[in-house]
PDB file of N, CA and C in Angstrom:
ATOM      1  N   UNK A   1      57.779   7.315  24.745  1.00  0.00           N
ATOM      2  CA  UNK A   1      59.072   6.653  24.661  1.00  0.00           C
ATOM      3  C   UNK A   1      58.850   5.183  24.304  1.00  0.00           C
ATOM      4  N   UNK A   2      59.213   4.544  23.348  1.00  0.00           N
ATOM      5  CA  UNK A   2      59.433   3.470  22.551  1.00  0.00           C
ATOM      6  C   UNK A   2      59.766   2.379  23.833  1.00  0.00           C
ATOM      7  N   UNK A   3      58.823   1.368  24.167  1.00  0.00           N
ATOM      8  CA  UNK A   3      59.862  -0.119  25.282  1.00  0.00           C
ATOM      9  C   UNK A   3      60.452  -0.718  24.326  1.00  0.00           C
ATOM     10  N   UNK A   4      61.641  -1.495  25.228  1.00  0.00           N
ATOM     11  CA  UNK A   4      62.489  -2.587  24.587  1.00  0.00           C
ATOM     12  C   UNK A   4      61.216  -4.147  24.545  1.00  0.00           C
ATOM     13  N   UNK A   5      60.187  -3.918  25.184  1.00  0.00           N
ATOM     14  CA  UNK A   5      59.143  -4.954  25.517  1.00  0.00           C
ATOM     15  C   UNK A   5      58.479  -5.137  23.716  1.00  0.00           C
ATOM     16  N   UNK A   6      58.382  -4.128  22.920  1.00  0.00           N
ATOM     17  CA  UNK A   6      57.842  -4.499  21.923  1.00  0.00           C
ATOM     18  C   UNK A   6      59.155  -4.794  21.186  1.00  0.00           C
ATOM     19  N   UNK A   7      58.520  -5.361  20.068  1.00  0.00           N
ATOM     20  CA  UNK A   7      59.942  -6.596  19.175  1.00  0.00           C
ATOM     21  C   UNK A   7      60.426  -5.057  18.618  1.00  0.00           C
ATOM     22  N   UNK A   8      59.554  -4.349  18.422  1.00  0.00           N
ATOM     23  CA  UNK A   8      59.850  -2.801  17.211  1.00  0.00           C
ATOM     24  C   UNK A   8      60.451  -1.928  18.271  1.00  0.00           C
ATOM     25  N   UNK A   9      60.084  -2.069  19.573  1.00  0.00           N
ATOM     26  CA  UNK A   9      60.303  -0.657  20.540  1.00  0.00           C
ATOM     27  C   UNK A   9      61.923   0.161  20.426  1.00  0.00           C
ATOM     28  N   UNK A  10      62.855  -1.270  20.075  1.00  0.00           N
ATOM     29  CA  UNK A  10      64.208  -1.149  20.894  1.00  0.00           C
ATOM     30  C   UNK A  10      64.744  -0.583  19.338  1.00  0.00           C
ATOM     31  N   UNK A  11      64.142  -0.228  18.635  1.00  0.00           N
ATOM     32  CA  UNK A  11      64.424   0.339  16.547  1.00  0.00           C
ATOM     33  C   UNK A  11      64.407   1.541  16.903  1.00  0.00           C
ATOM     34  N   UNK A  12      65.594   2.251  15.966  1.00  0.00           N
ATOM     35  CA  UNK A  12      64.882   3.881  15.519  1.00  0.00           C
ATOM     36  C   UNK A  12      64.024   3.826  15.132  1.00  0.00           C
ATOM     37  N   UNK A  13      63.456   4.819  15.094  1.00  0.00           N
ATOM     38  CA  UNK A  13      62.057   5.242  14.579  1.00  0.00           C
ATOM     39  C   UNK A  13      61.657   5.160  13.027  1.00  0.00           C
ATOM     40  N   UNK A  14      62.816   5.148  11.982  1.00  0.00           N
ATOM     41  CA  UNK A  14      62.370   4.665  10.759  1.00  0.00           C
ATOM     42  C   UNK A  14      62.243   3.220  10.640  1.00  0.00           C
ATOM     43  N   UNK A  15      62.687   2.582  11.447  1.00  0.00           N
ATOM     44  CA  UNK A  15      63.041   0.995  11.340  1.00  0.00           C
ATOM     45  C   UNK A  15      61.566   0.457  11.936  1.00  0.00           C
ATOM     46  N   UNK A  16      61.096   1.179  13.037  1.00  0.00           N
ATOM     47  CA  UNK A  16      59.968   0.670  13.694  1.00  0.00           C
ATOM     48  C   UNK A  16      58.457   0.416  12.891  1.00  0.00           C
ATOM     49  N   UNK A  17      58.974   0.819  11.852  1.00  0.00           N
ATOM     50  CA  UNK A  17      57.476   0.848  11.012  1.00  0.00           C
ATOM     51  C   UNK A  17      56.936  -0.362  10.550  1.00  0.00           C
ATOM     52  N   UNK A  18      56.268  -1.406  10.450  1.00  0.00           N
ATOM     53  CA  UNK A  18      55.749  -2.766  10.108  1.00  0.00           C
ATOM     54  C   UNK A  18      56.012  -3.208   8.873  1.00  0.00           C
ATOM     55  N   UNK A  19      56.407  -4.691   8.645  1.00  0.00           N
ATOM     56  CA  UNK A  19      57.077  -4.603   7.164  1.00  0.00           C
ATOM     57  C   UNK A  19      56.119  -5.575   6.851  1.00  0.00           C
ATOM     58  N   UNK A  20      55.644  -5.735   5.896  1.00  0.00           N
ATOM     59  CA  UNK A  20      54.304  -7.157   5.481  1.00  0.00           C
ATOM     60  C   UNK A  20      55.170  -7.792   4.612  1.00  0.00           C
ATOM     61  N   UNK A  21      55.466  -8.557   4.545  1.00  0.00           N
ATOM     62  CA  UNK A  21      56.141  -9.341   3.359  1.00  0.00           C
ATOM     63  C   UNK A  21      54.466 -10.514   2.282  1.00  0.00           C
ATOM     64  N   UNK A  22      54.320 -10.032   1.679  1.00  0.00           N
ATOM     65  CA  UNK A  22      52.893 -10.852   0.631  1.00  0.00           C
ATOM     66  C   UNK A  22      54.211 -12.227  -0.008  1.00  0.00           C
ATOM     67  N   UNK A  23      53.798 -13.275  -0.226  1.00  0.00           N
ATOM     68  CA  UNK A  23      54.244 -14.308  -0.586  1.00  0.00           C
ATOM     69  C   UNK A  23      53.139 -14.540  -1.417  1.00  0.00           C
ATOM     70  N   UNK A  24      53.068 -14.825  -2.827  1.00  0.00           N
ATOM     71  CA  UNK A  24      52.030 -15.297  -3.624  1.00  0.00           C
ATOM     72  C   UNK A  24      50.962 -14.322  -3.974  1.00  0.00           C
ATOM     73  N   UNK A  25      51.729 -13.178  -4.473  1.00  0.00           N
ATOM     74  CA  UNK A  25      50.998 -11.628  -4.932  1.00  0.00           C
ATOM     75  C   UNK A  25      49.758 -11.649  -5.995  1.00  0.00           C
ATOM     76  N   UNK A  26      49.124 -12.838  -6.196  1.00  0.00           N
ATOM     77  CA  UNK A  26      48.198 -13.091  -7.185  1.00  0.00           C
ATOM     78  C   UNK A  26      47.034 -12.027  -6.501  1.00  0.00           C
ATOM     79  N   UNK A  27      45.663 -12.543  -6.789  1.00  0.00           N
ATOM     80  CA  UNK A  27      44.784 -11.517  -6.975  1.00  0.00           C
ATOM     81  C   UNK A  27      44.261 -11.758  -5.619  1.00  0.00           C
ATOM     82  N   UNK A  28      44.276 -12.106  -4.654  1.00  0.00           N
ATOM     83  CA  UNK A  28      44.345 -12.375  -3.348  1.00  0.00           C
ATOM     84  C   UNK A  28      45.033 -11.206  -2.669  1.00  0.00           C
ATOM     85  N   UNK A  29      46.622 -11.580  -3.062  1.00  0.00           N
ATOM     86  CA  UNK A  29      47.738 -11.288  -2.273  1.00  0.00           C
ATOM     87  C   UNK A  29      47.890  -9.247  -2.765  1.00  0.00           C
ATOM     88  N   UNK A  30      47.187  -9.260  -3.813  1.00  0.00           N
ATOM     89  CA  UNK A  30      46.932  -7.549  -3.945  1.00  0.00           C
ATOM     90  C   UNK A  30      45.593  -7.071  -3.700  1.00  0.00           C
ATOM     91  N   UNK A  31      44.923  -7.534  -3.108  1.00  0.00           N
ATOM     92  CA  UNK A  31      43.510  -7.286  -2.544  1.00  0.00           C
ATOM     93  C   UNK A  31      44.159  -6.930  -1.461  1.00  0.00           C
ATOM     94  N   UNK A  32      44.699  -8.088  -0.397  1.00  0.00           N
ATOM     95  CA  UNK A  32      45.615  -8.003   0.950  1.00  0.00           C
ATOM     96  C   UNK A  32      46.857  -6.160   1.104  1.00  0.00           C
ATOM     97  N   UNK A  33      47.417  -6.138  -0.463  1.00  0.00           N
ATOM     98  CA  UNK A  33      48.148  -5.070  -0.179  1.00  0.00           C
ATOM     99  C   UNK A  33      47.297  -4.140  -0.170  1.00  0.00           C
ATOM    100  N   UNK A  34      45.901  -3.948  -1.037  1.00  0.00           N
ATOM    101  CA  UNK A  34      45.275  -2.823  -0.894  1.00  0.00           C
ATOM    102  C   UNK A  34      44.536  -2.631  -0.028  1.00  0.00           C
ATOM    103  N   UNK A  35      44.495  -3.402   0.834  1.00  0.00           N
ATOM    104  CA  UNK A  35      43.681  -3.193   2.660  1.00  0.00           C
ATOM    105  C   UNK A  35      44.764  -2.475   3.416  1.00  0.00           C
ATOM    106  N   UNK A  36      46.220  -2.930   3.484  1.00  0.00           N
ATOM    107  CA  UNK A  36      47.085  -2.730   4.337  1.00  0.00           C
ATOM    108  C   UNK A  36      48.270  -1.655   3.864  1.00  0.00           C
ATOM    109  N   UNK A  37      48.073  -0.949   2.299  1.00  0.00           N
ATOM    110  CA  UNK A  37      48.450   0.149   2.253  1.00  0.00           C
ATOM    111  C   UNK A  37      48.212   1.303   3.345  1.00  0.00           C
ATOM    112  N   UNK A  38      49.284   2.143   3.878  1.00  0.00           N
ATOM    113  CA  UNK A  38      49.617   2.869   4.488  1.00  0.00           C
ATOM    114  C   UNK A  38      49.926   2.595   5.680  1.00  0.00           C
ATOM    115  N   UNK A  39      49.258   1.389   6.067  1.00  0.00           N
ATOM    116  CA  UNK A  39      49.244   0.510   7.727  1.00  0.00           C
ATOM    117  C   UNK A  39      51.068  -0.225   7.439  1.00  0.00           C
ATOM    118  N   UNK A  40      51.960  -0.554   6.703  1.00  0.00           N
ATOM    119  CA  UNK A  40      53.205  -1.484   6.814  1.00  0.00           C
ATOM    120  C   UNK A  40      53.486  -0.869   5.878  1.00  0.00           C
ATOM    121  N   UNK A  41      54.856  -0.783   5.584  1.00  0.00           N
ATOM    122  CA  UNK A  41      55.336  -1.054   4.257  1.00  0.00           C
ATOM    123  C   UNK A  41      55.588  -2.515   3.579  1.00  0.00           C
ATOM    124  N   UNK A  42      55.123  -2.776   2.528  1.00  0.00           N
ATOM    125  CA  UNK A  42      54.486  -3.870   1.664  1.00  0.00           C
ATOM    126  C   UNK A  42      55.545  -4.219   0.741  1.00  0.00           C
ATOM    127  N   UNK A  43      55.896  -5.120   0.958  1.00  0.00           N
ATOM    128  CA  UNK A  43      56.423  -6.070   0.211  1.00  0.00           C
ATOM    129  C   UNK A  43      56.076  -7.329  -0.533  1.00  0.00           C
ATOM    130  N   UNK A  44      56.350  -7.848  -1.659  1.00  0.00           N
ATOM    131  CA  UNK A  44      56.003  -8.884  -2.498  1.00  0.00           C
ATOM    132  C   UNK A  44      57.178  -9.775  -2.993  1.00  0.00           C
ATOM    133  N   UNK A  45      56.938 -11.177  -2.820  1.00  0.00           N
ATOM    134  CA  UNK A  45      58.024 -12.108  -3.761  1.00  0.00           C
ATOM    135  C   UNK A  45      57.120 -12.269  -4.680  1.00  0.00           C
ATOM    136  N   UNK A  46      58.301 -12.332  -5.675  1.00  0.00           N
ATOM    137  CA  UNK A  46      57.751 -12.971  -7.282  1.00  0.00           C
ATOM    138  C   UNK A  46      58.864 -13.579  -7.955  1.00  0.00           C
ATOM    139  N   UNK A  47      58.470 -14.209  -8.555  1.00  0.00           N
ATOM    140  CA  UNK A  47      59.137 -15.326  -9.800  1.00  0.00           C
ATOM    141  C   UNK A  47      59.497 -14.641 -10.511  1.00  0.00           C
ATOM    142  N   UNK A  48      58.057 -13.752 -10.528  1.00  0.00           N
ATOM    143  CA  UNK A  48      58.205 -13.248 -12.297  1.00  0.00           C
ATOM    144  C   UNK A  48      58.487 -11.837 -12.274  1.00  0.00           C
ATOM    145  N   UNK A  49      59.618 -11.845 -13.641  1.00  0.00           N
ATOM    146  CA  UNK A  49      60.235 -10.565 -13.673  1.00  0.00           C
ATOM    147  C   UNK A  49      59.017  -9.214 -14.255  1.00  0.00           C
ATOM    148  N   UNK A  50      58.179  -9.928 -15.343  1.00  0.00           N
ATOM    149  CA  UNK A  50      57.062  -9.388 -15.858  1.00  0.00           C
ATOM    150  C   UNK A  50      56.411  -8.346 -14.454  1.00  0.00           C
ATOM    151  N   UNK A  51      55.883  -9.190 -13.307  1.00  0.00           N
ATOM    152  CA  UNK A  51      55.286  -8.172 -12.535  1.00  0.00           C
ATOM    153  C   UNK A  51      56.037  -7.096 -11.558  1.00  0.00           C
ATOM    154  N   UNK A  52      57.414  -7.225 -11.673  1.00  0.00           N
ATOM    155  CA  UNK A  52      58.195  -6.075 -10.990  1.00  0.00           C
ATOM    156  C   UNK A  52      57.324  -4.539 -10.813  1.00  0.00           C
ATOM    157  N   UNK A  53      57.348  -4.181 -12.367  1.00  0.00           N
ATOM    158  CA  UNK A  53      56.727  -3.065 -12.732  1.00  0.00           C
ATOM    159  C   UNK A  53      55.417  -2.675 -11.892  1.00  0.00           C
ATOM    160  N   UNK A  54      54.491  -3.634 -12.040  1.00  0.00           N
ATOM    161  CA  UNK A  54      53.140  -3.648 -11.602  1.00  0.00           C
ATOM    162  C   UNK A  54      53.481  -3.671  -9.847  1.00  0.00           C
ATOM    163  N   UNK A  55      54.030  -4.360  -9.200  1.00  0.00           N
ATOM    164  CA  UNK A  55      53.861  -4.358  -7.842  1.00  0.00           C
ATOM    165  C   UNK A  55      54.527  -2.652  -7.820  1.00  0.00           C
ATOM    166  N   UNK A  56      55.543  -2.255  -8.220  1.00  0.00           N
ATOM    167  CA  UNK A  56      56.361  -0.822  -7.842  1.00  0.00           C
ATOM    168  C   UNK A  56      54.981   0.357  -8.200  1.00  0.00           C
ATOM    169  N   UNK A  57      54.412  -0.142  -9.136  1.00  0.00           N
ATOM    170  CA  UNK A  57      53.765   0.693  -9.568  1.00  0.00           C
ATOM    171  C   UNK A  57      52.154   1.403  -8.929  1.00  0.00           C
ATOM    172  N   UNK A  58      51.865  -0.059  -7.684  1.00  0.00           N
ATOM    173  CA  UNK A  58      51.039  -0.223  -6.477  1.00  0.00           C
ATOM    174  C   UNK A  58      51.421   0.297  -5.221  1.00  0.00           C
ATOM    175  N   UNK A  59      52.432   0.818  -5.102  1.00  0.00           N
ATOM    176  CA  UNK A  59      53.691   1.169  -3.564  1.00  0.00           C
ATOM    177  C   UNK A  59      54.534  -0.444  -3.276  1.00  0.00           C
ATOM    178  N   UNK A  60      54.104  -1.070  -3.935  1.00  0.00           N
ATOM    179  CA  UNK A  60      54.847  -2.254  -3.152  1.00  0.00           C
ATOM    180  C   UNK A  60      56.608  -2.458  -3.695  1.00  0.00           C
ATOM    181  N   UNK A  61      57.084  -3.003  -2.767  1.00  0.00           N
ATOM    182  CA  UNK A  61      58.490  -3.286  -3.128  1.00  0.00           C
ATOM    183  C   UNK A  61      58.270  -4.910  -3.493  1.00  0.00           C
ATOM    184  N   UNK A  62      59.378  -5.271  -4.784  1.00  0.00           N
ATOM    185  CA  UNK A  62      59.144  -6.378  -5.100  1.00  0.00           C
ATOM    186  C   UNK A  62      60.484  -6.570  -4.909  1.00  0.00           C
ATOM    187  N   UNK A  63      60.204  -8.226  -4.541  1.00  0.00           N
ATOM    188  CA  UNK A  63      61.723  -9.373  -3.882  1.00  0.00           C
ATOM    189  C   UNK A  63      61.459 -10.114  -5.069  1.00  0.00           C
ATOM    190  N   UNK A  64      62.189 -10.668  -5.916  1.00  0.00           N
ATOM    191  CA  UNK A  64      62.331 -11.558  -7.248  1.00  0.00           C
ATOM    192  C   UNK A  64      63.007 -12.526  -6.266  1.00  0.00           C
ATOM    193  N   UNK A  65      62.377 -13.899  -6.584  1.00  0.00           N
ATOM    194  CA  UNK A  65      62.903 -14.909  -6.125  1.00  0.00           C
ATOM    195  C   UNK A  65      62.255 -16.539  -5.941  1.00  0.00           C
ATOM    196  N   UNK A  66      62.722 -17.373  -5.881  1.00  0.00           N
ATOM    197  CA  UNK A  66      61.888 -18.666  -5.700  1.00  0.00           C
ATOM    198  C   UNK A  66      61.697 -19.240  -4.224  1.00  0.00           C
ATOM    199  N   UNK A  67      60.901 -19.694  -4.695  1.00  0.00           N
ATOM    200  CA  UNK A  67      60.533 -20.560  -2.777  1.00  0.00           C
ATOM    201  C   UNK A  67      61.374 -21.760  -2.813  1.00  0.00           C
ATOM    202  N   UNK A  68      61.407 -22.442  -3.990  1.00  0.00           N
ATOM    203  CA  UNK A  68      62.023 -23.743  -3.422  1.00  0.00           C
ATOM    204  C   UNK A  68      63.843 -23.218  -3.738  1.00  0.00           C
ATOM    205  N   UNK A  69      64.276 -22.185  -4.157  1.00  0.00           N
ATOM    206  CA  UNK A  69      65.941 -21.880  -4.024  1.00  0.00           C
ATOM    207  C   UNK A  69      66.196 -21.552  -2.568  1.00  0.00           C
ATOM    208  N   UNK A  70      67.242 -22.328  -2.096  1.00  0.00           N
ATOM    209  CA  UNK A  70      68.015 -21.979  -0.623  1.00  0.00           C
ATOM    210  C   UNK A  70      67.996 -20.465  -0.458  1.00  0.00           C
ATOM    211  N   UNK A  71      68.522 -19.590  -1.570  1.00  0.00           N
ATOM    212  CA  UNK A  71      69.368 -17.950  -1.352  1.00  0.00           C
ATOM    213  C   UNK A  71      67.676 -17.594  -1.159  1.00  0.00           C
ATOM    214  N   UNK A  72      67.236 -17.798  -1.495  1.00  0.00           N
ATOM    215  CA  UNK A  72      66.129 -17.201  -1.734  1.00  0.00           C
ATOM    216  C   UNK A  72      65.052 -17.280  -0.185  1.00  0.00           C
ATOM    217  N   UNK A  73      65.266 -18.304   0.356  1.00  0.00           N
ATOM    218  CA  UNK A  73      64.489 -17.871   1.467  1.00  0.00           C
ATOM    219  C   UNK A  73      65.423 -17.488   2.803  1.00  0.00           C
ATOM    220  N   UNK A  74      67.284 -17.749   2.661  1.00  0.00           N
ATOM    221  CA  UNK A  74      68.320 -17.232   3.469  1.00  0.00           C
ATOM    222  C   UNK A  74      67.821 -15.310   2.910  1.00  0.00           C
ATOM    223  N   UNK A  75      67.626 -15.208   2.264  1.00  0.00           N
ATOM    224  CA  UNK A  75      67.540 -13.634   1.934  1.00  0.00           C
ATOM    225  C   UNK A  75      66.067 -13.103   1.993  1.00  0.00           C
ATOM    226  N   UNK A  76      65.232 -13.866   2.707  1.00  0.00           N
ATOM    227  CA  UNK A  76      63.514 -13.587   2.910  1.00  0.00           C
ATOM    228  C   UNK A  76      63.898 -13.314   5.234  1.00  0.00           C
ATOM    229  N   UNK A  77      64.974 -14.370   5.218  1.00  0.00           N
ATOM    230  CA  UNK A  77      64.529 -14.632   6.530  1.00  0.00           C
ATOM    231  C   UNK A  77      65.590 -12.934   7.546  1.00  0.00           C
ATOM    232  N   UNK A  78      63.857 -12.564   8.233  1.00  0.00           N
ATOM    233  CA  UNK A  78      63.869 -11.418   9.013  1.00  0.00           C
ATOM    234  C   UNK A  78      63.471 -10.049   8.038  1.00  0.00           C
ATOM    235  N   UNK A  79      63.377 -10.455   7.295  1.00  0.00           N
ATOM    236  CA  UNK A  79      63.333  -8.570   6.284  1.00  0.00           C
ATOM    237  C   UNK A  79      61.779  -8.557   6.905  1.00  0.00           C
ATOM    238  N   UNK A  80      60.835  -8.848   7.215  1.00  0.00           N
ATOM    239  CA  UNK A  80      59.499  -8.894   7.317  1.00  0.00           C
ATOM    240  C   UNK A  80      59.206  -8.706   8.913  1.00  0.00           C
ATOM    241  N   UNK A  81      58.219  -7.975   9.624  1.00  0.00           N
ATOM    242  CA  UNK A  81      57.945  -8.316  10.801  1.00  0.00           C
ATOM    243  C   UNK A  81      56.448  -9.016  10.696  1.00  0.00           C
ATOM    244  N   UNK A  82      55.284  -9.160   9.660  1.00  0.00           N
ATOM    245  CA  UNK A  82      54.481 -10.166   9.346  1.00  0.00           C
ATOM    246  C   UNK A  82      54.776 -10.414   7.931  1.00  0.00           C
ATOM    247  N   UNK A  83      54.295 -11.812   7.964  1.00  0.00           N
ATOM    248  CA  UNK A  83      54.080 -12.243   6.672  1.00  0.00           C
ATOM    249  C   UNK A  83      52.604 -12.815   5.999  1.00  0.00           C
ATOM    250  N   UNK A  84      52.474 -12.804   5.752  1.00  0.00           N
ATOM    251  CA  UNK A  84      50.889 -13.579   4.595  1.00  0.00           C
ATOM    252  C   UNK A  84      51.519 -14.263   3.683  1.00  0.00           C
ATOM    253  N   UNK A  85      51.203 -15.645   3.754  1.00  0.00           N
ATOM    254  CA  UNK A  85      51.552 -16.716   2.670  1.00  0.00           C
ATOM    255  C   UNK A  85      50.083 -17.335   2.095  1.00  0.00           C
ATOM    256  N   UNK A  86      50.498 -16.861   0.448  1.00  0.00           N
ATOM    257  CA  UNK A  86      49.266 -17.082  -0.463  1.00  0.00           C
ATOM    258  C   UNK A  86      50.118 -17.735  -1.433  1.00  0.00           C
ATOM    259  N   UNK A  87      50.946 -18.222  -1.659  1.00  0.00           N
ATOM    260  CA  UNK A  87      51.910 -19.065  -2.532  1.00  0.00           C
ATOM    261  C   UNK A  87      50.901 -20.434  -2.698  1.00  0.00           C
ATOM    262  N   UNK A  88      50.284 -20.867  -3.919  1.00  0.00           N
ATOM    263  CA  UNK A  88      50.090 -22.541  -3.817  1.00  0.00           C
ATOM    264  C   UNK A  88      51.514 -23.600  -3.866  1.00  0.00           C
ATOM    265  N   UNK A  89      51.135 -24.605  -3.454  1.00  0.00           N
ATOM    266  CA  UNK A  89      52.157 -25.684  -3.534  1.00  0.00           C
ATOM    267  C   UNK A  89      52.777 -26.018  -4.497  1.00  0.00           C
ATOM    268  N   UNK A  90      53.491 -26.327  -4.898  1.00  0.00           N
ATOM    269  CA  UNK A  90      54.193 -27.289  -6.137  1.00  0.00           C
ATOM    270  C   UNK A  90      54.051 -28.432  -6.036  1.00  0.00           C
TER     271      UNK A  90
END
């Protein structure tokens, strides 16, 4: 039986599953998804529309979006229960 003590416990059971959110999917950030395939479901932001294809095409779900746009991190915040940030600076 699932506790309310874990952050996941108090979820149905499809919800309880670990969400990775990758920030900065370069050749790092898909090394990272290919360790943690099958362990979370994997997620990626990107800029670029070009790699949509390629992350879907790895299991990953891709988030199109910028770091420095407001909507963009109002619509990042909670979808993830970890994150990995590999984004460089601007």
């Amino acid at each position: 039986m699932p506790s309310i003590q874990s952050p996941l416990g108090a979820l149905p059971a499809r919800f309880r599953r670990e969400r990775l959110l990758i920030v900065g999917c370069g050749d790092v950030g898909m090394r990272v998804a290919k360790l943690m395939k099958g362990r979370a479901r994997l997620l990626a932001l990107t800029s670029s529309a070009d790699k949509v294809a390629l992350l879907r095409g790895r299991g990953i779900t891709p988030l199109q979006g910028n770091l420095d746009r407001p909507q963009t991190l109002a619509r990042l915040a909670g979808i993830a229960t970890r994150v990995v940030h590999l984004a460089p600076p601007r």
